[in-house]
N, C-alpha and C. Protein backbone atom coordinates (compact mmCIF):
# COMPACT_ATOMS: atom_id res chain seq x y z
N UNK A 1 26.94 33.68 32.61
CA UNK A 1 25.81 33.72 31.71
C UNK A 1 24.56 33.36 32.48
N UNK A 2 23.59 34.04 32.32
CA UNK A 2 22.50 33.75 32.96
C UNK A 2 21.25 33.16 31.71
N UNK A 3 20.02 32.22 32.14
CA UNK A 3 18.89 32.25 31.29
C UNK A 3 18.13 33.11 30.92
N UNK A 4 17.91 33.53 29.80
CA UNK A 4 16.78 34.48 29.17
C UNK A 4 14.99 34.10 29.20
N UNK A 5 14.65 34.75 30.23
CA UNK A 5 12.93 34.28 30.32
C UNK A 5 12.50 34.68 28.73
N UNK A 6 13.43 35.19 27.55
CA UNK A 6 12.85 35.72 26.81
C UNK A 6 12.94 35.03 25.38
N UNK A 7 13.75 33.97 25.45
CA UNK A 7 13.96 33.04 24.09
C UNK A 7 15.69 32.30 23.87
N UNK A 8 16.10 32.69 23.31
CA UNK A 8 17.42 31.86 22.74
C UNK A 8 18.32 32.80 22.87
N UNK A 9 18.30 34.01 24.02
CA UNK A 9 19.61 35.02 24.07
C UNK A 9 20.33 34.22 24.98
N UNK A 10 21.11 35.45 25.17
CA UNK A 10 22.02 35.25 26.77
C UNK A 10 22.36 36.41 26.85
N UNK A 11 22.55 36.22 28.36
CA UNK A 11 23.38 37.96 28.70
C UNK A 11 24.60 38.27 28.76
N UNK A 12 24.75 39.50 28.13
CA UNK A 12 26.37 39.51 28.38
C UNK A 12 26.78 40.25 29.59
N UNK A 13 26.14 40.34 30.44
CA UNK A 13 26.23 40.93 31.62
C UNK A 13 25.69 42.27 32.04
N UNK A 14 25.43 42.79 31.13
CA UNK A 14 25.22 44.63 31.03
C UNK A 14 23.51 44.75 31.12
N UNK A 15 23.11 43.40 30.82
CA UNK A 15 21.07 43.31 30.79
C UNK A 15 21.06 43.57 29.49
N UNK A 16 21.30 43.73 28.53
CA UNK A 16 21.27 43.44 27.22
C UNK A 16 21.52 42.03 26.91
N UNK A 17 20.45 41.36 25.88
CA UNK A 17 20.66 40.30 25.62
C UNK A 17 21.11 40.15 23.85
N UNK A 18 21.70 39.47 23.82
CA UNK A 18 22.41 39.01 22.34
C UNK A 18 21.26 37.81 21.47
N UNK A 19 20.36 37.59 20.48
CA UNK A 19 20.06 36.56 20.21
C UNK A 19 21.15 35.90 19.20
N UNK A 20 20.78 34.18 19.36
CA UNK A 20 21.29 33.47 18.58
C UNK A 20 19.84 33.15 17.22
N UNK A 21 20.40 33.11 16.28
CA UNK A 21 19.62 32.56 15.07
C UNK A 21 19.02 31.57 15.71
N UNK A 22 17.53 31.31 15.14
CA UNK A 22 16.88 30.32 15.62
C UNK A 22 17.21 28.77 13.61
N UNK A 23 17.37 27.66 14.83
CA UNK A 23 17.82 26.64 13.02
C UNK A 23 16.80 26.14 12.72
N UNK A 24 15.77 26.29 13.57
CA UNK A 24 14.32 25.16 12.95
C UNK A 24 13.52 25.30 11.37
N UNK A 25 13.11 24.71 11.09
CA UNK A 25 12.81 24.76 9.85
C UNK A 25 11.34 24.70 9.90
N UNK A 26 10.70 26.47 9.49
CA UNK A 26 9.30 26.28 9.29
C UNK A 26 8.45 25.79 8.37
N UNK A 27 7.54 24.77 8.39
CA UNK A 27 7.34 24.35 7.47
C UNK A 27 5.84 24.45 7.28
N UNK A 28 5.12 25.18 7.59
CA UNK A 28 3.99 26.54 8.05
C UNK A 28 3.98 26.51 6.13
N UNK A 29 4.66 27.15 5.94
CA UNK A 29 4.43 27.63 4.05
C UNK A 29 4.65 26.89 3.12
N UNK A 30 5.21 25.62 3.54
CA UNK A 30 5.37 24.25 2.83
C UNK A 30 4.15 23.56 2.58
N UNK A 31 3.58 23.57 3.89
CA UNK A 31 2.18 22.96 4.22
C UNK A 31 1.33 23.36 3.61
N UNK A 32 1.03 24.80 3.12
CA UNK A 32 0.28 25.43 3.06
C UNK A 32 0.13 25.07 1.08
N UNK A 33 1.50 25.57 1.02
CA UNK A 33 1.55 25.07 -0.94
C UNK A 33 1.27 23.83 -1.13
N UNK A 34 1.10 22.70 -0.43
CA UNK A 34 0.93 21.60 -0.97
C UNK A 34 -0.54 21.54 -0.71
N UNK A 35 -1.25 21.54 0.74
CA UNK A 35 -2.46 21.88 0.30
C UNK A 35 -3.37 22.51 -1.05
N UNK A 36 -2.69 23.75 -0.90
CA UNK A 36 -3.16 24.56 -2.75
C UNK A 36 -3.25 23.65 -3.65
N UNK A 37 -1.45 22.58 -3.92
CA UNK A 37 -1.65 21.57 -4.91
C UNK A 37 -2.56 20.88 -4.99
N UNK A 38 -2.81 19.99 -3.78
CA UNK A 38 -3.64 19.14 -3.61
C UNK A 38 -5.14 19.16 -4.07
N UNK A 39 -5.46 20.64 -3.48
CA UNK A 39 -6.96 21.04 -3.92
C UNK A 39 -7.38 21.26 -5.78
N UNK A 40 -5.89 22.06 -6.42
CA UNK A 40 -5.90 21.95 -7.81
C UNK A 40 -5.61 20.50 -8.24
N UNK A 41 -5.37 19.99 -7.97
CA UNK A 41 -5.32 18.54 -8.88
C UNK A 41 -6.70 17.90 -8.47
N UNK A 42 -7.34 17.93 -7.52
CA UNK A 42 -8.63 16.88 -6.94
C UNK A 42 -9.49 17.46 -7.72
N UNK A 43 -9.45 18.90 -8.39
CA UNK A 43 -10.37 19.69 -9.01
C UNK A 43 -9.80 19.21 -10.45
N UNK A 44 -8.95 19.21 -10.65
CA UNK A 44 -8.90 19.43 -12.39
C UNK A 44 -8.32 17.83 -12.90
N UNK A 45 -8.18 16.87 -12.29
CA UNK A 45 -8.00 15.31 -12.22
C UNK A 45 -9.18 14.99 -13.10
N UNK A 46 -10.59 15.12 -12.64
CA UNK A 46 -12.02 14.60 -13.42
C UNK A 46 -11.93 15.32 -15.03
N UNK A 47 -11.62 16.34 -14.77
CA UNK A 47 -11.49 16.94 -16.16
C UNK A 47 -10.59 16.42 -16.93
N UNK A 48 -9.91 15.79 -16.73
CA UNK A 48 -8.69 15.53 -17.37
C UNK A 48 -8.90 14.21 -18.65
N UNK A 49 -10.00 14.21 -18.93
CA UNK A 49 -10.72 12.98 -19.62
C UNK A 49 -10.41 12.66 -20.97
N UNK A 50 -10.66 11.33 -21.80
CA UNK A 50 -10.57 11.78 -23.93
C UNK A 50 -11.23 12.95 -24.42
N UNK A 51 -11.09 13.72 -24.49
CA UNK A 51 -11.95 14.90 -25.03
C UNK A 51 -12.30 14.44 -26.58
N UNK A 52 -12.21 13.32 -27.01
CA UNK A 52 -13.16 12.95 -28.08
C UNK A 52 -14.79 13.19 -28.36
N UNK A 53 -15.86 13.38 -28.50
CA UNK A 53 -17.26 13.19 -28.63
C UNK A 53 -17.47 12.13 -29.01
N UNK A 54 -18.04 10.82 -28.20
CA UNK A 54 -18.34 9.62 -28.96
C UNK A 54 -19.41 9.26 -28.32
N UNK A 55 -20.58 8.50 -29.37
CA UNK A 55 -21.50 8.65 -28.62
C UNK A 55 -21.55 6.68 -28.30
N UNK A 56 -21.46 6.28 -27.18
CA UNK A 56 -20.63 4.63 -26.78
C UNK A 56 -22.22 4.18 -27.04
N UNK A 57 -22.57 2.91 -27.59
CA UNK A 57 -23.19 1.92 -27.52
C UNK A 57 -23.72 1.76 -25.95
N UNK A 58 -24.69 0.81 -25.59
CA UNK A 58 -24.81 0.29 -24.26
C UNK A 58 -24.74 -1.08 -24.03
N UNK A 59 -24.56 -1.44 -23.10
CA UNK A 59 -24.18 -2.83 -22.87
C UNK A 59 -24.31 -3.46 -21.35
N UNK A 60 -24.49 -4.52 -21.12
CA UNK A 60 -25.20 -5.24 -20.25
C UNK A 60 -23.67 -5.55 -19.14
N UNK A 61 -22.73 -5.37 -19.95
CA UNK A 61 -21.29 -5.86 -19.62
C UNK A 61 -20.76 -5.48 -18.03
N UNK A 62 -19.78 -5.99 -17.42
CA UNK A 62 -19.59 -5.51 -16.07
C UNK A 62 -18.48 -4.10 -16.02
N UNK A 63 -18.27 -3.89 -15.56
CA UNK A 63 -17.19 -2.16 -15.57
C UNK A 63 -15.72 -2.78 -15.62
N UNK A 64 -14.89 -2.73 -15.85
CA UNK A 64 -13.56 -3.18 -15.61
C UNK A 64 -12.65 -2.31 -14.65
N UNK A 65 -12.26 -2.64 -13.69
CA UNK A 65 -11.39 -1.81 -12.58
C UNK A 65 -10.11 -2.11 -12.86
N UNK A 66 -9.27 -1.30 -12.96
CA UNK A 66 -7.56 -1.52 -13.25
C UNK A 66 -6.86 -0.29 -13.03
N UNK A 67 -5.62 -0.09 -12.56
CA UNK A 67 -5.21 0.91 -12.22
C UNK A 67 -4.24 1.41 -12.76
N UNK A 68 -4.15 1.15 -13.94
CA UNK A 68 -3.11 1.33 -14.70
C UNK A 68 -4.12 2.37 -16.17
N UNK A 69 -3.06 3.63 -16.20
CA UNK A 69 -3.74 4.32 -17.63
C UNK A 69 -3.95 3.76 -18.88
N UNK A 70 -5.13 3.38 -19.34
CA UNK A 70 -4.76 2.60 -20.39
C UNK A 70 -4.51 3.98 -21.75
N UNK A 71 -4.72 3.24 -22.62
CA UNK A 71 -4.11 4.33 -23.99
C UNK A 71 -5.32 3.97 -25.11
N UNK A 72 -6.04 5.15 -25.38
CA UNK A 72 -7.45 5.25 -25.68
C UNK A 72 -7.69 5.41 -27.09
N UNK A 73 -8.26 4.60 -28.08
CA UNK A 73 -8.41 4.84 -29.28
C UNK A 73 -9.32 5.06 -29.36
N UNK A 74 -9.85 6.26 -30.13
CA UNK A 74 -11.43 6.92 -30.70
C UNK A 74 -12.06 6.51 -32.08
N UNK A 75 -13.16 6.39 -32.27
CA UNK A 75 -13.17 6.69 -33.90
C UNK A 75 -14.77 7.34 -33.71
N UNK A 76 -14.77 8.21 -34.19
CA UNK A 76 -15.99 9.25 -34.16
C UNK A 76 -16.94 9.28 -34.75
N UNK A 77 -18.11 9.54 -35.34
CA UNK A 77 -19.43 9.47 -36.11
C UNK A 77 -18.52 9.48 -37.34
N UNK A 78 -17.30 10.25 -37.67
CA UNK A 78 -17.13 10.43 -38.94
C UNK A 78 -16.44 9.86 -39.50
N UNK A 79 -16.17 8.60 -38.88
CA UNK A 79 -14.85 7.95 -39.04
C UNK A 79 -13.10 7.93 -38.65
N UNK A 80 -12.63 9.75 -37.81
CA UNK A 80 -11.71 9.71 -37.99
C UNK A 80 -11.43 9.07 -36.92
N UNK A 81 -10.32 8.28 -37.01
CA UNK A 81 -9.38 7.97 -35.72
C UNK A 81 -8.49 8.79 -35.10
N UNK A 82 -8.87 8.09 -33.51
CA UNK A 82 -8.06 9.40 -32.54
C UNK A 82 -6.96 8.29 -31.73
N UNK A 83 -5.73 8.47 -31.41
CA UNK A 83 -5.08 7.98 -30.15
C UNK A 83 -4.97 9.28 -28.99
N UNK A 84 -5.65 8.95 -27.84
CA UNK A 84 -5.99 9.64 -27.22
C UNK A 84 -6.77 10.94 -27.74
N UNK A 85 -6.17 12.56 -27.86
CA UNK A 85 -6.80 13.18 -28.44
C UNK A 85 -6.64 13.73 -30.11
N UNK A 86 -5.43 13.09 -30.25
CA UNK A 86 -4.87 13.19 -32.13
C UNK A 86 -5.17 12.48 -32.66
N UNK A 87 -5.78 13.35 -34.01
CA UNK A 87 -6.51 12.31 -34.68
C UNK A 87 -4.68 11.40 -35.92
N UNK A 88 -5.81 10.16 -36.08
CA UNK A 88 -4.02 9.86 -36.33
C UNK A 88 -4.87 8.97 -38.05
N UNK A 89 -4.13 8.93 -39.22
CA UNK A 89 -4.19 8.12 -40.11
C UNK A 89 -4.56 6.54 -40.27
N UNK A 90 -5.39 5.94 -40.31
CA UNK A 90 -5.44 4.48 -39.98
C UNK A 90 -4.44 3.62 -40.79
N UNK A 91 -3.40 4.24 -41.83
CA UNK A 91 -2.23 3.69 -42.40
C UNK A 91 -1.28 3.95 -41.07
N UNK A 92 -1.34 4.94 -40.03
CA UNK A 92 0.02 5.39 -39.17
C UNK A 92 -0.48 4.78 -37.87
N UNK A 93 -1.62 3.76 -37.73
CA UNK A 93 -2.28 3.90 -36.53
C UNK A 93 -0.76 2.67 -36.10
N UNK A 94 -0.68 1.92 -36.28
CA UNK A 94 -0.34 1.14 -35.74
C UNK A 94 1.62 1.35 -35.23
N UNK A 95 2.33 2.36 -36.34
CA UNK A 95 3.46 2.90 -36.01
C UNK A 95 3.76 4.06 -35.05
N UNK A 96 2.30 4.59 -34.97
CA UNK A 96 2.22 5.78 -33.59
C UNK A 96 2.11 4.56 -32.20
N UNK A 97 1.53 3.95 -32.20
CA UNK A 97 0.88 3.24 -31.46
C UNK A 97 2.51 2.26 -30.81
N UNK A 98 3.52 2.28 -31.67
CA UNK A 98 4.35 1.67 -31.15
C UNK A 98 5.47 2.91 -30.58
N UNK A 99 5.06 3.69 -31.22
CA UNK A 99 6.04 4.96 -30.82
C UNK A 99 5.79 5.61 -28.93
N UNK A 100 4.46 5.27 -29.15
CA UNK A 100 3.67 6.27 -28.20
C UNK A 100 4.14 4.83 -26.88
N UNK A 101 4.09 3.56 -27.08
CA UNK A 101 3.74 2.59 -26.11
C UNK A 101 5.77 2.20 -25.99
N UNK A 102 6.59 2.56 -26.59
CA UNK A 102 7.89 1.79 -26.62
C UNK A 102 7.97 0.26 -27.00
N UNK A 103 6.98 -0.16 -27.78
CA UNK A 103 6.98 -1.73 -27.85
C UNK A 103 6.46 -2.19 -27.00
N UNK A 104 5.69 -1.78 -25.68
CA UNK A 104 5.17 -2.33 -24.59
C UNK A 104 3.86 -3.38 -24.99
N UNK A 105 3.54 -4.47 -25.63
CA UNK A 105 2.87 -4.90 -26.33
C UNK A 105 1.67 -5.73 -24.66
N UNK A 106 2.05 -5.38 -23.34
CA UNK A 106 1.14 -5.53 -22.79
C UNK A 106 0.62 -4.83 -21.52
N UNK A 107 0.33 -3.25 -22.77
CA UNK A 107 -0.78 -2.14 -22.07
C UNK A 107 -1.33 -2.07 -22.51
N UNK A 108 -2.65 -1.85 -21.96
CA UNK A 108 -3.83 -2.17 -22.14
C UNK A 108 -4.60 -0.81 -22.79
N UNK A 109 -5.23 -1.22 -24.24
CA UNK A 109 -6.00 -0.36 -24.82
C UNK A 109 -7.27 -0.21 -25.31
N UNK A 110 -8.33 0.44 -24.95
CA UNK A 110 -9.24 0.77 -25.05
C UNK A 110 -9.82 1.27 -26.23
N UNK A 111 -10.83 0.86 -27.61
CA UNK A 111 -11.22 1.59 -28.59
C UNK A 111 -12.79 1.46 -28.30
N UNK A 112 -12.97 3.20 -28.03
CA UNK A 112 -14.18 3.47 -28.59
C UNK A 112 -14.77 3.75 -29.83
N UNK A 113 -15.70 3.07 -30.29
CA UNK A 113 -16.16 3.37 -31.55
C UNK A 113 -18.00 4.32 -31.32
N UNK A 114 -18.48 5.20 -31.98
CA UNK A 114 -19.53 5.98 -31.90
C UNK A 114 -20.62 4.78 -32.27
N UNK A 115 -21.71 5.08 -32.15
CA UNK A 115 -22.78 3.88 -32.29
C UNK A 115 -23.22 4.09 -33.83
N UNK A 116 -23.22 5.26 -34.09
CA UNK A 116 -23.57 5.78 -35.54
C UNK A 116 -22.59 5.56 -36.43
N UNK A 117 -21.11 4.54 -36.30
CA UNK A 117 -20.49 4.29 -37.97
C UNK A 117 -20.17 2.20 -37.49
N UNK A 118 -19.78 2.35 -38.73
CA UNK A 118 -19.57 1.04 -39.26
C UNK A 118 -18.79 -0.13 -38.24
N UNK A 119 -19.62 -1.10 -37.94
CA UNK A 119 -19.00 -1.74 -37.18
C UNK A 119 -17.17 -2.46 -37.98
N UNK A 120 -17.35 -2.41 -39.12
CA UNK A 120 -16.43 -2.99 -39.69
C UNK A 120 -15.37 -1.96 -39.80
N UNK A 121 -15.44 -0.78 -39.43
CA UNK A 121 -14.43 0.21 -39.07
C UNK A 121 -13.75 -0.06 -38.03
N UNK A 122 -14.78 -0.29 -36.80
CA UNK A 122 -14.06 -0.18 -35.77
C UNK A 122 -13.24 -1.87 -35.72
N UNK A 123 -13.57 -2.62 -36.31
CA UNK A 123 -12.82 -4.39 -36.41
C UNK A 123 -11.57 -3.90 -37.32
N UNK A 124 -11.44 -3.24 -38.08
CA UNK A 124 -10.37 -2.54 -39.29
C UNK A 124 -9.84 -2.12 -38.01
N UNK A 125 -9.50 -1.30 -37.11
CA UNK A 125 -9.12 -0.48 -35.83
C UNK A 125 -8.69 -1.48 -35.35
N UNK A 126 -9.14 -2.82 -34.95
CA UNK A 126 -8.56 -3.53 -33.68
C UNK A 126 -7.58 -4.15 -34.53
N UNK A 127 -8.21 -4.74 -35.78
CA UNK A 127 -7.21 -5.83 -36.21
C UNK A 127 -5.83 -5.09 -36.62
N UNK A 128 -5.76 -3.48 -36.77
CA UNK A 128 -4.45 -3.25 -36.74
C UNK A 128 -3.39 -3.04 -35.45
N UNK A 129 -4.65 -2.73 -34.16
CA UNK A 129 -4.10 -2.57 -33.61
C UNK A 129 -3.53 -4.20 -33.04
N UNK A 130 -4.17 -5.38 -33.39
CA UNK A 130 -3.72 -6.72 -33.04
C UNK A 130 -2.11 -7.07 -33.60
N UNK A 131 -2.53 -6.74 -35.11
CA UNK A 131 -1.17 -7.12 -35.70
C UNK A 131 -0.06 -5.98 -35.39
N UNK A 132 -0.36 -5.27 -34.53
CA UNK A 132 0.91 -4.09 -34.18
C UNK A 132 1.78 -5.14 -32.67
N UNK A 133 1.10 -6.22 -32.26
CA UNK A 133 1.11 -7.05 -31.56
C UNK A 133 0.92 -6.40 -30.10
N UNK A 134 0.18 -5.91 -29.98
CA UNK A 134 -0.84 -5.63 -28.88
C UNK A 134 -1.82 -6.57 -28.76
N UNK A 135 -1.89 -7.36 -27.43
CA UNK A 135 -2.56 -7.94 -27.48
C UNK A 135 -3.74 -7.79 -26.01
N UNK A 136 -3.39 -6.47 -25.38
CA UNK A 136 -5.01 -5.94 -24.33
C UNK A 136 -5.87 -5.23 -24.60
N UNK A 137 -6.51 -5.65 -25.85
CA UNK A 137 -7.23 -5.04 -27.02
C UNK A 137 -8.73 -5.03 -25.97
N UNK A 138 -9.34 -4.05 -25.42
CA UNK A 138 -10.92 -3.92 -25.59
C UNK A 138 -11.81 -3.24 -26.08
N UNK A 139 -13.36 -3.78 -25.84
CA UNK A 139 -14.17 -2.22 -26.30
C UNK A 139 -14.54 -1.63 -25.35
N UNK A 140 -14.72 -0.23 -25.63
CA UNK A 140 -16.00 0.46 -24.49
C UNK A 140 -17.16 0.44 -24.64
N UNK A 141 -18.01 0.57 -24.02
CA UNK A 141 -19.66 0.83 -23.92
C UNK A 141 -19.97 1.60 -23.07
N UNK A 142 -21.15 2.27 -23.77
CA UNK A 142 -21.83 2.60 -22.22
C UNK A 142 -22.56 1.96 -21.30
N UNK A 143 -22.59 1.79 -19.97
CA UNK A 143 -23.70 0.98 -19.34
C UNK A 143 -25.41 1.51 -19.57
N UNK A 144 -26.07 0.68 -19.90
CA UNK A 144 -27.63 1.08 -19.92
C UNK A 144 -28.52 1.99 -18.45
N UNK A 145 -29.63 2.64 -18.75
CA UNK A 145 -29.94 3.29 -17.65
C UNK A 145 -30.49 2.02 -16.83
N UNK A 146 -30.50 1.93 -15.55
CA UNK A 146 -31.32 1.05 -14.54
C UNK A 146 -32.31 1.33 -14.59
N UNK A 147 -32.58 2.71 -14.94
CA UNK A 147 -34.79 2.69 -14.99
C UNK A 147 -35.21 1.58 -16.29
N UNK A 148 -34.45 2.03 -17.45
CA UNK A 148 -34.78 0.75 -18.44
C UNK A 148 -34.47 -0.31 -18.57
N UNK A 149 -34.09 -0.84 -17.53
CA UNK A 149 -33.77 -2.50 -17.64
C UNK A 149 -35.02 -2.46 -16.92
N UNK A 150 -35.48 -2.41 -15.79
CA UNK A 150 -36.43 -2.78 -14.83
C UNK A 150 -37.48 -3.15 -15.41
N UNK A 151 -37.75 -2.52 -16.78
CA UNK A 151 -38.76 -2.94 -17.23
C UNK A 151 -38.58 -3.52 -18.15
């Protein structure tokens, strides 16, 4: 048997060479699909938001950083309540709320209320969601513009 200047044959003597299957594993098109993924999720991640309309209060308050999803309650100019984007009954709020969480009574939930309804709506909202025994109850706000504080 002699070496092939030409890849993974050999000769069988005659100058004809025989190849063997090459076993490596290209991973050229592997690379390539996960890139694609990568670029669709970095794109459609921001979008991925409450699609509620609420229009948040402002507030002086600091931002809260946590890395964990919290689970988002709405209530809208018109009153209805949302968990995440369904709007849900404020008699069922608190039995979805255990359905949706497994009893997990410490994840953390977020209720936005619109600036235009009743503050005593959105306290009706927490205190059920309190006695559902959740107890990482906050609000949202919006932060104020920095041009109008300055002055």
């Amino acid at each position: 048997m002699s070496a092939s200047p030409f890849g993974n044959g050999y000769s069988n003597g005659s100058g004809r060479y025989k190849y063997s299957r090459m076993s490596e594993i290209n991973v050229t098109p592997f690379v390539d699909v996960m890139l694609v993924l990568l670029i669709v999720f970095m794109v459609t991640a921001p979008l991925m938001t409450v699609g509620v309309p609420v229009d948040l209060p402002k507030t002086k308050a600091a931002t809260i950083t946590d890395t964990e999803e919290p689970l988002v309650i709405s209530v809208d100019a018109e009153g209805v309540i949302y968990v995440q984007d369904t709007p849900v009954p404020l008699e069922k709020l608190a039995a979805r709320l255990v359905a949706i969480t497994g009893l997990n009574p410490e994840i953390r939930i977020f209720v936005r209320g619109d600036k235009s309804i009743d503050y005593g709506t959105v306290m009706t909202v927490m205190g059920r969601v309190n006695a559902a025994g959740f107890k990482k109850v906050s609000l949202l706000a919006k932060l104020p513009d920095q041009g109008r504080m300055a002055k």
